[in-house]
C-alpha atoms as a PDB file:
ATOM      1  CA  UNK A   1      95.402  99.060  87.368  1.00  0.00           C
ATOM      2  CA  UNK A   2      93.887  97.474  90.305  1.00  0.00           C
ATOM      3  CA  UNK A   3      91.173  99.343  92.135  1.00  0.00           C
ATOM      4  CA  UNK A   4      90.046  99.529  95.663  1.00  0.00           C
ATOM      5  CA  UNK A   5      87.314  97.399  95.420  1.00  0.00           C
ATOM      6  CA  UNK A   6      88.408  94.900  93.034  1.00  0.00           C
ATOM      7  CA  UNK A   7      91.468  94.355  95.543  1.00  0.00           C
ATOM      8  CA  UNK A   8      88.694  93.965  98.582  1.00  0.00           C
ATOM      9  CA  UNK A   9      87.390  91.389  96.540  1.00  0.00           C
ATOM     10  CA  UNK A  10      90.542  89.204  96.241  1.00  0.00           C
ATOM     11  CA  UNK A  11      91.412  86.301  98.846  1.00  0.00           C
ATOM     12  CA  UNK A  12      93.431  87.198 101.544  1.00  0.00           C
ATOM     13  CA  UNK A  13      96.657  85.610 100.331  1.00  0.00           C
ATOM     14  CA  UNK A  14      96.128  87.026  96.881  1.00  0.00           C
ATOM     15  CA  UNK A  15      95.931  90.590  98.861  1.00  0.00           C
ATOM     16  CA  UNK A  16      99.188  89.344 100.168  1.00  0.00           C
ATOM     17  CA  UNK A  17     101.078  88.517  97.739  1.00  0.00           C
ATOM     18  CA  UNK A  18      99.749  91.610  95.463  1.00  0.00           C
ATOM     19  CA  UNK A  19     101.140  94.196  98.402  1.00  0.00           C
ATOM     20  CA  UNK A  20     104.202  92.068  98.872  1.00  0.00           C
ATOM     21  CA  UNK A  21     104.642  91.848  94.896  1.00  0.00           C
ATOM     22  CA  UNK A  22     103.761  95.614  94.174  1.00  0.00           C
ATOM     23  CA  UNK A  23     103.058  97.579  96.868  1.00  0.00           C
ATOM     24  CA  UNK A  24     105.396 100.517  97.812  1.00  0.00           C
ATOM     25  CA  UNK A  25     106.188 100.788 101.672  1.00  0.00           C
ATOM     26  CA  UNK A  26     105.504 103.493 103.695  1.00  0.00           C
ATOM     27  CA  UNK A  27     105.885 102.861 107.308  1.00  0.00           C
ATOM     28  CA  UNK A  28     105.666 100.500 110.142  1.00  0.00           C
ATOM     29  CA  UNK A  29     103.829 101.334 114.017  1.00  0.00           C
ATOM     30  CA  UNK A  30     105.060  99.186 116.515  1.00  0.00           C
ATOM     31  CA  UNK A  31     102.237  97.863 119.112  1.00  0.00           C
ATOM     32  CA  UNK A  32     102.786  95.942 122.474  1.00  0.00           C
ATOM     33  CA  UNK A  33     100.884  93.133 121.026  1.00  0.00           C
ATOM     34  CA  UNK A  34     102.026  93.145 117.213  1.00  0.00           C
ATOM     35  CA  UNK A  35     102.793  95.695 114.366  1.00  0.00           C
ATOM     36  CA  UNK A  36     101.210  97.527 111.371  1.00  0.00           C
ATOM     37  CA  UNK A  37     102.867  97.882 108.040  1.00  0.00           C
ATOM     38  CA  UNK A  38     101.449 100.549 105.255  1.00  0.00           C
ATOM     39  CA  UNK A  39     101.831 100.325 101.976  1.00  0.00           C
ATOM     40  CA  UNK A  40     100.439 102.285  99.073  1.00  0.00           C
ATOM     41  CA  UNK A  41      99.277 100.441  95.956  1.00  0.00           C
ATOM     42  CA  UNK A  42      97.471 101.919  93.020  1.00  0.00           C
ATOM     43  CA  UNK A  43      96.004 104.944  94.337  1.00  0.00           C
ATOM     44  CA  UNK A  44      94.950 103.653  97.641  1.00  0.00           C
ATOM     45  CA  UNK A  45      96.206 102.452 101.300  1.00  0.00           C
ATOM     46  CA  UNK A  46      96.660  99.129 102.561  1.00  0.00           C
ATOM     47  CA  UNK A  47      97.215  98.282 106.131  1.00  0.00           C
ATOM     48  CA  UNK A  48      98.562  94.787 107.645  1.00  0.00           C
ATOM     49  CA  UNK A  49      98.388  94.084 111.035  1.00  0.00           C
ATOM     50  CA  UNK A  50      99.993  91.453 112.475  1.00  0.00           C
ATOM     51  CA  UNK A  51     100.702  88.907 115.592  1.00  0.00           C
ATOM     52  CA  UNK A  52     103.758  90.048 117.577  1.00  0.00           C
ATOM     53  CA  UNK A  53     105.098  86.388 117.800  1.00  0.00           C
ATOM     54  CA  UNK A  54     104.997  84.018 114.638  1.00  0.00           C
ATOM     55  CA  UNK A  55     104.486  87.082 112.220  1.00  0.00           C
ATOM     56  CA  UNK A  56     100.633  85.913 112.061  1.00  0.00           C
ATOM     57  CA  UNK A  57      98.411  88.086 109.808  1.00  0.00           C
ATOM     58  CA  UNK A  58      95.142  89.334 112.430  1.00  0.00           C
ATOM     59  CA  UNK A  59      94.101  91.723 109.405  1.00  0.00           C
ATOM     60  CA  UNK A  60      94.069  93.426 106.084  1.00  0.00           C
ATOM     61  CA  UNK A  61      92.422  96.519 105.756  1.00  0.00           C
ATOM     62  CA  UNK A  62      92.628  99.061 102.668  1.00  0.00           C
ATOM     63  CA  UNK A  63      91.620 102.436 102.453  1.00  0.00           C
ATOM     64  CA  UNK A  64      91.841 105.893 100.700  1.00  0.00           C
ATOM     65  CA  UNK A  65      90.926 108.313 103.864  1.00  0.00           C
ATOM     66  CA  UNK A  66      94.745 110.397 104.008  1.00  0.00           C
ATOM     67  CA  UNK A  67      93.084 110.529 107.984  1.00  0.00           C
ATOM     68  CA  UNK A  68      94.184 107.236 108.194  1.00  0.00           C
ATOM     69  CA  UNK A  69      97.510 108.239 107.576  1.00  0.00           C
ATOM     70  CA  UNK A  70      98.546 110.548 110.831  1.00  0.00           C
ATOM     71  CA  UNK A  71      99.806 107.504 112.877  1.00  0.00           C
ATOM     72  CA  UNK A  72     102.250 106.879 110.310  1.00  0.00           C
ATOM     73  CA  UNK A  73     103.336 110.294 109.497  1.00  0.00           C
ATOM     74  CA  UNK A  74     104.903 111.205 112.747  1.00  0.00           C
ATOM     75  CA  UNK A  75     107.514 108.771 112.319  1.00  0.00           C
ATOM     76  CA  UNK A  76     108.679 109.743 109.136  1.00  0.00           C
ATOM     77  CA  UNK A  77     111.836 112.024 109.233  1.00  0.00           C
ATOM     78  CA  UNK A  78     111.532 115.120 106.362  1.00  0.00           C
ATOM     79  CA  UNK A  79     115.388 115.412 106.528  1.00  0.00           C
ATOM     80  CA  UNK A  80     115.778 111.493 105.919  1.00  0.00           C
ATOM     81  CA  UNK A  81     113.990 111.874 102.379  1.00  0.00           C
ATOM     82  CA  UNK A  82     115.310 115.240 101.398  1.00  0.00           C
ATOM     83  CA  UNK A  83     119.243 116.195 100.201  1.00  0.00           C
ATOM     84  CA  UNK A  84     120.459 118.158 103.177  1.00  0.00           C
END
């Protein structure tokens, strides 16, 4: 299992293709000029941000902090991922 530094270490299109590959989504934040995308992957956070035109990568960022996570958690729905 990958750790959070040995994936800082990789290239950034090895990062990319590692999230793409095995990361596990977990939510999107629209921005006037671009997105972010989270996805978990082996025990730790990674962010992509990108371009809102051409789907350009501006930045990779990867993290453990859950405080990182509040921007993402008020758009997920409870009642979407529970049996109601």
């Amino acid at each position: 299992m990958m750790t959070l530094y040995e994936f800082g270490l990789l290239h950034t299109q090895a990062k990319i293709n590692l999230v793409y590959r095995e990361g596990v989504y977990i939510g999107k934040i629209k921005e006037d000029d671009g997105s972010r995308v989270l996805y978990q992957l082996n025990g730790f956070y990674v962010e992509i941000s990108y371009r809102k035109y051409r789907h350009h990568i501006r930045h990779i960022r990867s993290f453990t902090s859950t405080f990182l996570l509040d921007p993402y958690l008020e758009g997920i729905v409870i009642e979407n991922m529970v049996g109601f």
